[in-house]
N, C-alpha and C. Protein backbone atom coordinates (compact mmCIF):
# COMPACT_ATOMS: atom_id res chain seq x y z
N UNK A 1 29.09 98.36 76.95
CA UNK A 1 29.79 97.35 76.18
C UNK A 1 30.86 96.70 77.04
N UNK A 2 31.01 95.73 76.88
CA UNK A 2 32.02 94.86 77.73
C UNK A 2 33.60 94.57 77.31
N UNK A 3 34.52 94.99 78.01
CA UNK A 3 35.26 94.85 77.38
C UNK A 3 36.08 93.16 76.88
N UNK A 4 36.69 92.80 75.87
CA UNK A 4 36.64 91.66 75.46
C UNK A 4 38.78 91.65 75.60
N UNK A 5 38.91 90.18 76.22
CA UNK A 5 40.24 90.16 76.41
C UNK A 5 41.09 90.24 75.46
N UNK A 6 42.03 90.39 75.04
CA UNK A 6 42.78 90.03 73.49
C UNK A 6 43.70 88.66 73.63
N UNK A 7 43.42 88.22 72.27
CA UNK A 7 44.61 86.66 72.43
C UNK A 7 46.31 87.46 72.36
N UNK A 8 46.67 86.28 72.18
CA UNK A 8 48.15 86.22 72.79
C UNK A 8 48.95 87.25 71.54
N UNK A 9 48.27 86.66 70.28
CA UNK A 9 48.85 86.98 68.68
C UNK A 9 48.40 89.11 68.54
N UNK A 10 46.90 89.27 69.31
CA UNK A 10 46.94 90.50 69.50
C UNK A 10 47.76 91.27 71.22
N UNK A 11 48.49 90.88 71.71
CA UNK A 11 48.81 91.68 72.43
C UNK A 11 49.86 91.76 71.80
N UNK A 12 50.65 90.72 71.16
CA UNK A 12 51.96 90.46 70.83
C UNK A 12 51.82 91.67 69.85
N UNK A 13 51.35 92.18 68.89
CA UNK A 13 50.94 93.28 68.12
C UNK A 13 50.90 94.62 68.62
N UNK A 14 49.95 94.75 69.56
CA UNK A 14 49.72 96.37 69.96
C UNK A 14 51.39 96.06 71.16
N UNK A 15 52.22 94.89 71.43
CA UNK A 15 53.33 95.32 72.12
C UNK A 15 54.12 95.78 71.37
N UNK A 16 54.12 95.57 70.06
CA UNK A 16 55.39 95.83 69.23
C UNK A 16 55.28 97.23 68.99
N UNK A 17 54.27 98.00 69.35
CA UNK A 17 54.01 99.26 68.94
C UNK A 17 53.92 100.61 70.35
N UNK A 18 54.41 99.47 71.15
CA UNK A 18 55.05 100.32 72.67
C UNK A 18 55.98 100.16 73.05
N UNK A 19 56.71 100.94 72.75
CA UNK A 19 57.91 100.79 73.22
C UNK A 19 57.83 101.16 74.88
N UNK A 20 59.52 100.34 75.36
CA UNK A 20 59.25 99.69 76.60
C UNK A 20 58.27 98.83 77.62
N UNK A 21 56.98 98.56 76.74
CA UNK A 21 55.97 97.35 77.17
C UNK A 21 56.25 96.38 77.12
N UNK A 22 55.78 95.37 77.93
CA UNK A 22 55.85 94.03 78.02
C UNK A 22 54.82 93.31 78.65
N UNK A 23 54.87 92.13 78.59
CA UNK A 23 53.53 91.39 78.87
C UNK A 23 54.38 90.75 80.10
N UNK A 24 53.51 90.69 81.32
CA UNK A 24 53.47 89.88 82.35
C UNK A 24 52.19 89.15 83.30
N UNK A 25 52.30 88.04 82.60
CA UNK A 25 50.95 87.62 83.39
C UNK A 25 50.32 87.97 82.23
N UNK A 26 49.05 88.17 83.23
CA UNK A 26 47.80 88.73 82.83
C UNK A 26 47.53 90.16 82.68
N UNK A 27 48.81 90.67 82.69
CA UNK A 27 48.95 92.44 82.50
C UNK A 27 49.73 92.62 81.19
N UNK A 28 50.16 93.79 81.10
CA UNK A 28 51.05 94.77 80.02
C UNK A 28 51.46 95.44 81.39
N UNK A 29 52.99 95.87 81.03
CA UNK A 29 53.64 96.69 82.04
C UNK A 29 54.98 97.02 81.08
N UNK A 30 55.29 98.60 82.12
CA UNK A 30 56.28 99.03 81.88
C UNK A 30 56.88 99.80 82.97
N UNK A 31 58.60 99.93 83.30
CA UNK A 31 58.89 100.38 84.41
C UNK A 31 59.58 101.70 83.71
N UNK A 32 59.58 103.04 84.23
CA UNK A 32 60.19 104.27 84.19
C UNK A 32 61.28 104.61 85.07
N UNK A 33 61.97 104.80 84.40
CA UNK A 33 62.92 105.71 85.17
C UNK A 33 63.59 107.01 85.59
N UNK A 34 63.48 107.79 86.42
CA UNK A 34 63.58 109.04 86.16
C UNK A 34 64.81 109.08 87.09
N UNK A 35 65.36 110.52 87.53
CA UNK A 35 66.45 111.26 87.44
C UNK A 35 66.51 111.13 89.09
N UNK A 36 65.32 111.23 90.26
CA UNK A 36 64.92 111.58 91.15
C UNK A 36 63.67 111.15 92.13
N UNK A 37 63.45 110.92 92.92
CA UNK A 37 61.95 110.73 93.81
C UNK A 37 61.26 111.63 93.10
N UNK A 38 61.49 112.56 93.46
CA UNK A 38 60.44 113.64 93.08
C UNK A 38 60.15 113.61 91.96
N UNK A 39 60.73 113.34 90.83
CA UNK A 39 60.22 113.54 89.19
C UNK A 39 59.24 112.37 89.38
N UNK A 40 60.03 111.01 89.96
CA UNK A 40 59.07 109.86 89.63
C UNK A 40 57.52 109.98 90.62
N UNK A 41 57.28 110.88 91.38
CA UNK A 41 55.59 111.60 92.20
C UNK A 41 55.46 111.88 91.12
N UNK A 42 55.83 112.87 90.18
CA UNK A 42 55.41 113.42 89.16
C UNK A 42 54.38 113.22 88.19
N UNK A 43 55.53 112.00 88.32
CA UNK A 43 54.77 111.29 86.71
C UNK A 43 53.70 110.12 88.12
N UNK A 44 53.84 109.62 88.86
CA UNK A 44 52.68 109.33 89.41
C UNK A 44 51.65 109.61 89.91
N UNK A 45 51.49 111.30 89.80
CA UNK A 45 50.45 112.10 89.79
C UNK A 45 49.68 112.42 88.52
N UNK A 46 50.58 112.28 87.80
CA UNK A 46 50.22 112.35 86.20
C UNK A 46 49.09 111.05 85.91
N UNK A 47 49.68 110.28 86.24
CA UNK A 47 49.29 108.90 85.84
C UNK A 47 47.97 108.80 86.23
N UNK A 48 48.28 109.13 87.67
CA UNK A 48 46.79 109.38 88.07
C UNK A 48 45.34 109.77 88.09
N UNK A 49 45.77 111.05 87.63
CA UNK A 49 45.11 112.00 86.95
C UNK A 49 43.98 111.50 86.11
N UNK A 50 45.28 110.53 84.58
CA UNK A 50 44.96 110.06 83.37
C UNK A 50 43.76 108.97 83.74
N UNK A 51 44.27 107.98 84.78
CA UNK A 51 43.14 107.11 85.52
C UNK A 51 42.30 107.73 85.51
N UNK A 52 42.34 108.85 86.75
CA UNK A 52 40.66 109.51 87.30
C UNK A 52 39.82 109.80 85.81
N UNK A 53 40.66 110.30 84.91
CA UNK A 53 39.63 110.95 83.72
C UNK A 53 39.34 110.15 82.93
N UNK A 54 39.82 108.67 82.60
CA UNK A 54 39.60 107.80 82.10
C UNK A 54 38.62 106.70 82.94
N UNK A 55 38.60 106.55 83.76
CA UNK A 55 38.40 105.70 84.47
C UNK A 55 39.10 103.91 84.90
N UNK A 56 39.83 104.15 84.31
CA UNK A 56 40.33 102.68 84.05
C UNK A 56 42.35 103.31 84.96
N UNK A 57 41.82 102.14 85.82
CA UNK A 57 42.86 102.74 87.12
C UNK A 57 44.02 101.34 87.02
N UNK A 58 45.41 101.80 87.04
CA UNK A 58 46.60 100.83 86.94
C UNK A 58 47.35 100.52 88.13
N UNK A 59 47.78 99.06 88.14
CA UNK A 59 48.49 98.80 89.62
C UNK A 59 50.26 100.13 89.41
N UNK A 60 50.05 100.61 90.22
CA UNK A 60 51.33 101.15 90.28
C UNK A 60 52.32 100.83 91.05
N UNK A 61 53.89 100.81 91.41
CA UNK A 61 55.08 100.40 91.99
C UNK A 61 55.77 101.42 92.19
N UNK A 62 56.03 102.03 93.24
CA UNK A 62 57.12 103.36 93.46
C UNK A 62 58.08 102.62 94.12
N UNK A 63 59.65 102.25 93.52
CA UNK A 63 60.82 101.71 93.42
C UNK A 63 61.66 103.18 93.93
N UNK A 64 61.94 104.19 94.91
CA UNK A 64 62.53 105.44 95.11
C UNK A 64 62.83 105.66 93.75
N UNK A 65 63.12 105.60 92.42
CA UNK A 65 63.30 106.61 91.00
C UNK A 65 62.78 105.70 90.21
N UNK A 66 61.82 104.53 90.52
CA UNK A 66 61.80 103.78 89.33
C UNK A 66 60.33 103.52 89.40
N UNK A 67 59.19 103.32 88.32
CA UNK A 67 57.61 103.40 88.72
C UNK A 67 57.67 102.87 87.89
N UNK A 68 56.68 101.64 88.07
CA UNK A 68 55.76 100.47 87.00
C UNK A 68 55.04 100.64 87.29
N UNK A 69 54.48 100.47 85.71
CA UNK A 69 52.68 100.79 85.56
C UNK A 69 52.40 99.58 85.05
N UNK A 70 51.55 98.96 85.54
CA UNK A 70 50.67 97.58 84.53
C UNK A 70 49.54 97.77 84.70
N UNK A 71 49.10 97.94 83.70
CA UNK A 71 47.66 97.57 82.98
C UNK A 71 46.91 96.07 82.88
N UNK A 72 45.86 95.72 83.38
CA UNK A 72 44.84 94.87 82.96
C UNK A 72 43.39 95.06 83.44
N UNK A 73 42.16 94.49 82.71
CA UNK A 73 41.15 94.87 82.87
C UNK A 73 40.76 93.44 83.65
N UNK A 74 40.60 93.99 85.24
CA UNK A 74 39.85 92.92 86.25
C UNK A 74 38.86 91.98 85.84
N UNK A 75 38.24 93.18 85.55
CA UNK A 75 36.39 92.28 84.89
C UNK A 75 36.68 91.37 83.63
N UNK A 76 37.51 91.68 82.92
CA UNK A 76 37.46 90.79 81.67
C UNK A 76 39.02 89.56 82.34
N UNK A 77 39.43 89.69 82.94
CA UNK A 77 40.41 88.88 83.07
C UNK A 77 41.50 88.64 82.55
N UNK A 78 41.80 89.83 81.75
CA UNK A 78 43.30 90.18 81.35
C UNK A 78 43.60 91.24 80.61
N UNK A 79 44.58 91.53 79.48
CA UNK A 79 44.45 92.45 78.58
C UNK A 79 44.01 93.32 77.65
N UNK A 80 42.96 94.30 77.66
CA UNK A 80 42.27 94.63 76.70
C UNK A 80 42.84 95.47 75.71
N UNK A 81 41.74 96.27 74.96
CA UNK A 81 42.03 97.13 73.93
C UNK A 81 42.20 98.55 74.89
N UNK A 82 41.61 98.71 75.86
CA UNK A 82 41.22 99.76 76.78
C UNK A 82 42.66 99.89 77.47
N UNK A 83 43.22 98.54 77.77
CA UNK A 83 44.61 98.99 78.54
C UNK A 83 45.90 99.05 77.75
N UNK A 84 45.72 98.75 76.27
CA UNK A 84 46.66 98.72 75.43
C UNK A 84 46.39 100.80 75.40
N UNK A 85 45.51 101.17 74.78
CA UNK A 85 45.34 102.59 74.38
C UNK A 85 45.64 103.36 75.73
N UNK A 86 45.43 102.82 77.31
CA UNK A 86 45.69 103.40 78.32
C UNK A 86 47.58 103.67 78.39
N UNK A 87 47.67 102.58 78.28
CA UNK A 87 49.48 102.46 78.04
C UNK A 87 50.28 103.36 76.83
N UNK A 88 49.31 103.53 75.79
CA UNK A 88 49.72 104.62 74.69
C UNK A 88 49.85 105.93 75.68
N UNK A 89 48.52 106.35 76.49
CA UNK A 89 48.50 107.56 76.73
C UNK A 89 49.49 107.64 77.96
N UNK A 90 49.98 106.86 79.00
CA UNK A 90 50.63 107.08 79.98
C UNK A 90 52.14 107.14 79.36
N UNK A 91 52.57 106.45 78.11
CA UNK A 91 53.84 106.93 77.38
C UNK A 91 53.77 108.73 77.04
N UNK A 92 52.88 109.17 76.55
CA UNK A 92 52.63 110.51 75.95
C UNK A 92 52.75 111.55 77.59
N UNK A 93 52.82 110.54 78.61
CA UNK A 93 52.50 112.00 79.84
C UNK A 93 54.01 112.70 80.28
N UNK A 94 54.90 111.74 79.70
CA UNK A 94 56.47 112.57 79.93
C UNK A 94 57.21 112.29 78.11
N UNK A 95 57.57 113.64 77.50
CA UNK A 95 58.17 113.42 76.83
C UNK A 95 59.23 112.08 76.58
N UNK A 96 59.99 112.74 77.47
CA UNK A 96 61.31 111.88 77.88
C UNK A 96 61.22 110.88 78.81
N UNK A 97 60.40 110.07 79.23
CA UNK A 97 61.12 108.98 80.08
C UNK A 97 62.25 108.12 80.03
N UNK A 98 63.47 108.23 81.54
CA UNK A 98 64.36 107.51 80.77
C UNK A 98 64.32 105.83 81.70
N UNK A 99 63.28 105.53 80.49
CA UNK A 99 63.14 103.52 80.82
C UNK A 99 64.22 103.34 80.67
């Protein structure tokens, strides 16, 4: 099945229901902040992980304590349902992030 892009009125929706998301471009993104380098490997090993087992892989940004994740689906040419639910699960991989 292919994945199908979402309009503007549905991202604006599944954003209101992530906290710290935002739309840029042709992505969804959010930046983390943690305490340390090392916490922020952490959670970018995590992240990783979530990719490999999912399959659906995110541009990442290592800022020394600060990591953005954005989501979009290449093949479809922007936002899907796949990277909205990907962005649910990369919130769930640290209790506490402090965005």
């Amino acid at each position: 099945m292919k994945d199908v892009t979402l309009g503007d009125t549905e991202i604006a929706g599944a954003l209101a229901g992530l906290s710290g998301w935002a739309r840029e471009g042709t992505a969804i993104q959010r930046t983390y902040r943690f305490d340390d380098f090392k916490s922020a490997i952490v959670f970018v090993n995590a992240v990783a992980a979530l990719a490999e087992r999912e399959n659906h892989h995110p541009d990442l940004t290592i800022r020394y304590k600060d990591v953005t994740v954005s989501y979009w689906t290449h093949s479809a040419g922007g936002v899907t349902a796949r990277d909205v639910d990907l962005a649910r699960k990369v919130d769930t991989l640290l209790p506490d992030p402090r965005s």
